[in-house]
Protein backbone atom coordinates (compact mmCIF):
# COMPACT_ATOMS: atom_id res chain seq x y z
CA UNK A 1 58.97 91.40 96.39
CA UNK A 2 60.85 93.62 93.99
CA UNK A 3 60.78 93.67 90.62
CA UNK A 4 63.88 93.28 87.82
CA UNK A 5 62.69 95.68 84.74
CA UNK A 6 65.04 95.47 81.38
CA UNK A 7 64.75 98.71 79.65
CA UNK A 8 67.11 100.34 77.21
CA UNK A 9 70.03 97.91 77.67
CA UNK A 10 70.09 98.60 81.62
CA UNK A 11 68.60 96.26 83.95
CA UNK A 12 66.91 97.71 87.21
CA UNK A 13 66.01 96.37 90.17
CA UNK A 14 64.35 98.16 93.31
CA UNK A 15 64.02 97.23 96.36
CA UNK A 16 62.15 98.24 99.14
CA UNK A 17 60.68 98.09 102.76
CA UNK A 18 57.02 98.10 103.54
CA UNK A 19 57.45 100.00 106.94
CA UNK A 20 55.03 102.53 108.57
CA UNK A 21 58.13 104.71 109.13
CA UNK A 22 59.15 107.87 107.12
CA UNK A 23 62.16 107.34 104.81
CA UNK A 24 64.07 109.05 102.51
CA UNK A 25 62.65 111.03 99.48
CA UNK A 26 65.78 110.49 97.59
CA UNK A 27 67.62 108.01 95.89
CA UNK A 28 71.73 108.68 95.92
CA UNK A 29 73.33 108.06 92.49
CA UNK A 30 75.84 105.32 91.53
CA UNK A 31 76.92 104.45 87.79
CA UNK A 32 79.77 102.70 86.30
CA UNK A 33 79.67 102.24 82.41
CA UNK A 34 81.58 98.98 81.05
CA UNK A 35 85.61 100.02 79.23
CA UNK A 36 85.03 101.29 76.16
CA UNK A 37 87.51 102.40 73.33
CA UNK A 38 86.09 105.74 72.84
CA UNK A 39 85.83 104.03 68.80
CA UNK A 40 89.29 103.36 67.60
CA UNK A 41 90.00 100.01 68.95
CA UNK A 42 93.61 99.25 69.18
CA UNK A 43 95.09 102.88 69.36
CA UNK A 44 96.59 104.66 72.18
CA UNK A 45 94.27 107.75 73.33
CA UNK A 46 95.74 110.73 75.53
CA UNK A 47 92.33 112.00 77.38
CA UNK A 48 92.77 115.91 77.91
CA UNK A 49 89.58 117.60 79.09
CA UNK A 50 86.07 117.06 79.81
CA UNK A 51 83.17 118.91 79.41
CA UNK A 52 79.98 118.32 81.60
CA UNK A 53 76.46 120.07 80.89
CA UNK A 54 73.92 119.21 83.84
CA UNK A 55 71.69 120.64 86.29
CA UNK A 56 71.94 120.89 89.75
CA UNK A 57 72.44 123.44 92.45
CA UNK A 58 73.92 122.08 95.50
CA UNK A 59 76.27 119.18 96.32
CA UNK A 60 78.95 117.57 94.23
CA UNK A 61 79.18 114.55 91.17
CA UNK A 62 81.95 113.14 90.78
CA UNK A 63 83.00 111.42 87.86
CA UNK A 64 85.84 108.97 87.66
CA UNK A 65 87.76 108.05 84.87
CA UNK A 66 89.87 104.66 85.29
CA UNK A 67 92.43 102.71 82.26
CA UNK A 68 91.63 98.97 82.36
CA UNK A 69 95.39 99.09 83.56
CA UNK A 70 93.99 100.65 86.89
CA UNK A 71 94.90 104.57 85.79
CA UNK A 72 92.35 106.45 87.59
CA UNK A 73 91.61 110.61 87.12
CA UNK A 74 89.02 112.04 89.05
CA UNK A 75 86.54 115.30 88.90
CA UNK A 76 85.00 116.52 91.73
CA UNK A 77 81.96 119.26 90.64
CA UNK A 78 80.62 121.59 93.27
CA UNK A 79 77.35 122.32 91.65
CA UNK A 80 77.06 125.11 94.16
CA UNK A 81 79.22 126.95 91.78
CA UNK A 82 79.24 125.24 88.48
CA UNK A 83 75.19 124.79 88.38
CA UNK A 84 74.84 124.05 84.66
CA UNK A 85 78.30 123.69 83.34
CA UNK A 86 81.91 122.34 84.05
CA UNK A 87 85.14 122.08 82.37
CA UNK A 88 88.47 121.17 83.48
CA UNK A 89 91.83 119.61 82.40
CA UNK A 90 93.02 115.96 82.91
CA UNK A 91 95.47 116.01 85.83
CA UNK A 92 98.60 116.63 84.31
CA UNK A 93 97.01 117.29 81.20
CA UNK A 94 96.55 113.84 80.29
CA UNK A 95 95.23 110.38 81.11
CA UNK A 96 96.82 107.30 78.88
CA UNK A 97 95.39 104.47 77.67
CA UNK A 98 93.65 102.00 74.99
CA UNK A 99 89.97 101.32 76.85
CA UNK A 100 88.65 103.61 79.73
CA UNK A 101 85.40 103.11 82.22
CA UNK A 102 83.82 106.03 83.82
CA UNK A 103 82.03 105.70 87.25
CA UNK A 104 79.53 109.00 88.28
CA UNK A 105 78.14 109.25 91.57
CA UNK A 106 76.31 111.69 93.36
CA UNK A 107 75.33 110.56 97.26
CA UNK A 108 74.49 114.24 98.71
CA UNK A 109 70.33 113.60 98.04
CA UNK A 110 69.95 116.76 95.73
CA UNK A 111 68.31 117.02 92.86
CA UNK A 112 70.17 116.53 89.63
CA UNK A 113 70.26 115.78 86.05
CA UNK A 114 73.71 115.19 83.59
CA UNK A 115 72.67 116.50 80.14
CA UNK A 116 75.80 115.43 78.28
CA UNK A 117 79.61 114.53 79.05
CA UNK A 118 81.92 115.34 76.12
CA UNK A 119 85.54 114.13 76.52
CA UNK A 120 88.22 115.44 74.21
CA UNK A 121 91.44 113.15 73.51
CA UNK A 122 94.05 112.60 71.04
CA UNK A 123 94.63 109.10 69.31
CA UNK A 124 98.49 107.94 68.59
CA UNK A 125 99.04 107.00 65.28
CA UNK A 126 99.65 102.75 64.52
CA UNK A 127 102.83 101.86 62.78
């Protein structure tokens, strides 16, 4: 039966069929982080751009941006022509909001590896 590892504060479980038949060689890619407050609880941020270092050569990640108030942005790459970098805008230049939850997926099979995701914002000042 499969096995549930715990391993740097993710827990994985695979599963699996013992079949004499050929399956697939890769595994898509689904991930959804918890909301976070990007490290100044309470204040209002104003997303503006992202910045994605990776590598990959063919298909497309998407990443998804969503407000714990249901305000969703999302990026579609084409790694056919953005192989090992990506920048872009937040549609209309912004995306509101006090916590935020990003969900990355990749189903296309291809090889593929996300380096780092940099998000730049501004924070509104408390009075």
């Amino acid at each position: 039966s499969p096995t549930v590892d715990y391993g740097y504060g993710y827990t994985i479980k695979l599963t699996y069929d013992l079949l004499a038949a050929d399956m697939e060689t890769s595994i898509g890619l689904e991930w959804e982080s918890g909301y976070t407050d990007l490290g100044y609880p309470l204040y209002q941020k104003t997303l503006r751009m992202i910045y994605v270092w990776h590598e990959g050569t063919s298909g497309d990640l998407v990443l998804k941006f969503t407000t714990f108030e249901g305000i969703s942005d999302t990026f579609t790459i084409d790694l056919t022509t953005n192989t090992s970098y990506y920048k872009e805008y937040f549609t209309g230049g912004a995306l509101l909001g006090r916590l935020f939850k990003l969900n990355i997926s990749n189903s296309d099979m291809y090889a593929l590896k996300i380096k780092k995701i940099v998000v730049m914002f501004d924070i509104e000042p408390l009075f």
